[in-house]
C-alpha atoms as a PDB file:
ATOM      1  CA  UNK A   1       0.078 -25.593   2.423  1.00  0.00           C
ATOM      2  CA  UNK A   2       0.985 -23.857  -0.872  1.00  0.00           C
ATOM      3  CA  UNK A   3      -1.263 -20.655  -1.950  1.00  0.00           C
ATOM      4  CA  UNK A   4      -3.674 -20.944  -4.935  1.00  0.00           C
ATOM      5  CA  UNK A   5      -4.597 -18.136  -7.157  1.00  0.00           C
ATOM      6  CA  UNK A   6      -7.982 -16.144  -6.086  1.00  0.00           C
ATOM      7  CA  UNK A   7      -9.375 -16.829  -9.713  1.00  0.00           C
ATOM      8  CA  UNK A   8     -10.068 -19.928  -8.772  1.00  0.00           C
ATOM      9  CA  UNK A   9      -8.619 -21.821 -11.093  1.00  0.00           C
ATOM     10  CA  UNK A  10      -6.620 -23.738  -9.330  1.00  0.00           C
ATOM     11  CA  UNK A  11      -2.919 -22.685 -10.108  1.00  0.00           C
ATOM     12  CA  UNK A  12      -0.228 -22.029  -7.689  1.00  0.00           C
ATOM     13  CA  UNK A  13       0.812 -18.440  -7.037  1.00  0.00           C
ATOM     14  CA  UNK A  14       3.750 -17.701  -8.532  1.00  0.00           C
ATOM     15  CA  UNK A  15       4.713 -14.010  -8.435  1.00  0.00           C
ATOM     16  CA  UNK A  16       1.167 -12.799 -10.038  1.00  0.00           C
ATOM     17  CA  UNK A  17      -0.245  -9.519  -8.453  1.00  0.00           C
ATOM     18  CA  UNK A  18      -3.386  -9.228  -6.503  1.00  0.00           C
ATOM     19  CA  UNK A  19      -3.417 -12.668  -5.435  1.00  0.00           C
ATOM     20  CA  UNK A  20      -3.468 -14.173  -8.845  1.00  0.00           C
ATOM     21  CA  UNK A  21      -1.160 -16.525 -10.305  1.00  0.00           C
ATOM     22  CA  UNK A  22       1.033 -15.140 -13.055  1.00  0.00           C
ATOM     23  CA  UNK A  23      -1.216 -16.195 -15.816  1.00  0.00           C
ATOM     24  CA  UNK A  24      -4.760 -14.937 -14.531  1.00  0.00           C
ATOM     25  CA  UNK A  25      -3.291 -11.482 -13.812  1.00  0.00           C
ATOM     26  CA  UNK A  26      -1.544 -11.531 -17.425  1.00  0.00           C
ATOM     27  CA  UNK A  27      -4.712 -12.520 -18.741  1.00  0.00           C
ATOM     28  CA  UNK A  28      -6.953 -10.024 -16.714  1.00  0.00           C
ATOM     29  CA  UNK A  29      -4.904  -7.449 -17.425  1.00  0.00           C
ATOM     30  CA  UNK A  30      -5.291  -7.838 -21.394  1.00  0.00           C
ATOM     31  CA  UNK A  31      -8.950  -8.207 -21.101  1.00  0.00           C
ATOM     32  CA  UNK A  32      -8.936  -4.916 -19.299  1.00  0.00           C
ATOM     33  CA  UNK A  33      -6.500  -2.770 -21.186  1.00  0.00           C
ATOM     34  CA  UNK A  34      -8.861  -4.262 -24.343  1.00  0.00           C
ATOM     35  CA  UNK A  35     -11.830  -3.494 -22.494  1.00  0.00           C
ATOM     36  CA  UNK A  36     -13.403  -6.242 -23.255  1.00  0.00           C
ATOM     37  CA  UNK A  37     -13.848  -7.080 -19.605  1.00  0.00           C
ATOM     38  CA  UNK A  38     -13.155  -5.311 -16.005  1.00  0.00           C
ATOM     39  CA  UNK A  39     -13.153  -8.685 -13.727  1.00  0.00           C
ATOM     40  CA  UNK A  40      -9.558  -7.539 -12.744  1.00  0.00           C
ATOM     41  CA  UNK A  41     -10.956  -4.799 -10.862  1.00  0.00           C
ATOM     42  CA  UNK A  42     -12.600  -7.333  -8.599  1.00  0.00           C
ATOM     43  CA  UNK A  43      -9.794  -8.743  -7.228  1.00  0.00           C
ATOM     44  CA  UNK A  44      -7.942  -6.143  -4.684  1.00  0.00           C
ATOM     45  CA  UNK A  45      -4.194  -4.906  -4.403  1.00  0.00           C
ATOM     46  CA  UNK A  46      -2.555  -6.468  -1.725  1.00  0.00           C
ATOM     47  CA  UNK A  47      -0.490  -3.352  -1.546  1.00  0.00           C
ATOM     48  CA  UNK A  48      -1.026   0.302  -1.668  1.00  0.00           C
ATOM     49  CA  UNK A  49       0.648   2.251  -4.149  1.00  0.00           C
ATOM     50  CA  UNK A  50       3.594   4.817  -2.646  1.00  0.00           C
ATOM     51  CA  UNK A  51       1.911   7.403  -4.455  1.00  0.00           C
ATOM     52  CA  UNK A  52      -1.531   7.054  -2.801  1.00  0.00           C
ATOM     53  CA  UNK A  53       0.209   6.496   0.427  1.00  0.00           C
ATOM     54  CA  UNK A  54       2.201   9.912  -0.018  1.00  0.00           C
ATOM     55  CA  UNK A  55      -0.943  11.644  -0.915  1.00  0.00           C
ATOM     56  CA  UNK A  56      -2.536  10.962   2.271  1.00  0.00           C
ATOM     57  CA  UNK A  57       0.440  11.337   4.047  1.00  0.00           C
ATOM     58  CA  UNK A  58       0.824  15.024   3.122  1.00  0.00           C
ATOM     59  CA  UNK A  59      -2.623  15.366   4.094  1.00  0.00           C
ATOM     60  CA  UNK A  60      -2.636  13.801   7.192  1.00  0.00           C
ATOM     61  CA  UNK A  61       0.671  15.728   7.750  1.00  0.00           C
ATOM     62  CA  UNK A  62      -0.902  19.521   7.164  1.00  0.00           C
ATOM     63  CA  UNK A  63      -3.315  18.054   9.799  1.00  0.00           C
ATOM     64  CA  UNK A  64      -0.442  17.978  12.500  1.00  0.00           C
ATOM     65  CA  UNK A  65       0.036  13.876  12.200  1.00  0.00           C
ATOM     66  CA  UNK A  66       3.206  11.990  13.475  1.00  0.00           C
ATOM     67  CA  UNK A  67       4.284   9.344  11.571  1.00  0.00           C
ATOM     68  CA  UNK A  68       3.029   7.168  14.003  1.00  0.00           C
ATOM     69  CA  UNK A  69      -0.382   8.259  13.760  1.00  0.00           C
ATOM     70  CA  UNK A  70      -0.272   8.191   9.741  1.00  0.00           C
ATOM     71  CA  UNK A  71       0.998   4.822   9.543  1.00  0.00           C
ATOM     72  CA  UNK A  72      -1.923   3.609  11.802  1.00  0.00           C
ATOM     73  CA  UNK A  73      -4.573   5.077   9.977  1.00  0.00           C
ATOM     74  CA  UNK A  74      -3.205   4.145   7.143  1.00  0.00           C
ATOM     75  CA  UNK A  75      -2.844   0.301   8.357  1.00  0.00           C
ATOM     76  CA  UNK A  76       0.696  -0.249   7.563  1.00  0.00           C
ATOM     77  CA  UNK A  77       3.549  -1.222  10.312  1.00  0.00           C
ATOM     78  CA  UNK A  78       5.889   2.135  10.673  1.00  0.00           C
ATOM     79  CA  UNK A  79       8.501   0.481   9.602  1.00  0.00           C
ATOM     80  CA  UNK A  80       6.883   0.088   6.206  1.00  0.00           C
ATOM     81  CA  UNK A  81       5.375   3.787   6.258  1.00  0.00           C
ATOM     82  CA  UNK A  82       9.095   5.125   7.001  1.00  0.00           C
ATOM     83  CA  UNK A  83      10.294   2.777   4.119  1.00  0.00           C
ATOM     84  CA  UNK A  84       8.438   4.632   1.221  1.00  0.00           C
ATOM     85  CA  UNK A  85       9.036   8.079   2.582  1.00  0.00           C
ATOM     86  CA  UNK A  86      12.655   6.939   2.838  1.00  0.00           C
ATOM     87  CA  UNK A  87      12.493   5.391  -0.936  1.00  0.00           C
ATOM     88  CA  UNK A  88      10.867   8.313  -2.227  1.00  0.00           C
ATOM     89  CA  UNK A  89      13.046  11.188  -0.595  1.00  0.00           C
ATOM     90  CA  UNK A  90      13.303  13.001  -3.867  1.00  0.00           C
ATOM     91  CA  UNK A  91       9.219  13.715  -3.871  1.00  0.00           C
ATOM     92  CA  UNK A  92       8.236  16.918  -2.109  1.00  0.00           C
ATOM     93  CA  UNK A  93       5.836  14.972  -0.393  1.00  0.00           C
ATOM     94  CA  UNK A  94       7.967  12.776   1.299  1.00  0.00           C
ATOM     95  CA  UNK A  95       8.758  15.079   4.427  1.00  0.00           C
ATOM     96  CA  UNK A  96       9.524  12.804   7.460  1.00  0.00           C
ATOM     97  CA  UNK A  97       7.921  15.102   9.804  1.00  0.00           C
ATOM     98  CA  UNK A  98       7.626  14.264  13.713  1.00  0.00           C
ATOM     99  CA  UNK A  99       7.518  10.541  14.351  1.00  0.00           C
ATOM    100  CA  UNK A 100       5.655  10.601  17.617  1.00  0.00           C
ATOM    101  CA  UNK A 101       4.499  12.947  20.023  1.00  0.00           C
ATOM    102  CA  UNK A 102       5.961  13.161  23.218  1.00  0.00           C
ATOM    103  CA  UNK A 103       4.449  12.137  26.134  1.00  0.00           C
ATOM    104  CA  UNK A 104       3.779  14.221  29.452  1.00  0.00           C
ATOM    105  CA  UNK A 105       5.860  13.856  32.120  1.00  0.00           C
ATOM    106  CA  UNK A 106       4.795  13.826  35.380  1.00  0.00           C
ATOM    107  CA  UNK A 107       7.057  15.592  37.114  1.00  0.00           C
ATOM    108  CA  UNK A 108       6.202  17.380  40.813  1.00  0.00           C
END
């Protein structure tokens, strides 16, 4: 089963953002940079942006957070957390930090 843009106009997705088809989310996007209209807004990212996600990283981070724990609150896999810290090395707030904590042993 193919997707269909949100819009519901019927189209097939075909590399539009926000779960639009190319054309609705060219069109949307006009209408809002025009502001003549802000329906674009009503139709959510599918993604977060790295710079959002770095933000509350380096929060979460001055809190004493792995990158285990950041990822989960966050609601991304930590493979995909560890992705944008790795693609954005060159931003200060990119610091991998601990990735988990460790785990008492118990040893008698």
């Amino acid at each position: 089963m193919r997707e269909i843009c949100a819009c519901g106009c019927g189209r097939p997705l075909d590399g539009g953002a926000r779960g639009l088809s190319a054309t609705c989310h060219q069109r949307l996007r006009l209408r809002l940079q025009r502001g003549s209209s802000d329906e674009l807004l009503d139709f959510p990212r599918r993604c977060r942006p790295a710079d959002d996600v770095l933000d509350d990283w380096a929060a979460m981070r001055a809190d004493g957070a792995t990158r285990e724990e950041a990822a989960e609150r966050l609601g991304m896999a930590l493979e995909s957390f560890e992705r944008v810290l790795y693609r954005h090395a060159d931003d200060p707030r990119a610091v991998w930090g601990v990735r988990r904590r460790e785990r008492a042993s118990c040893v008698s």
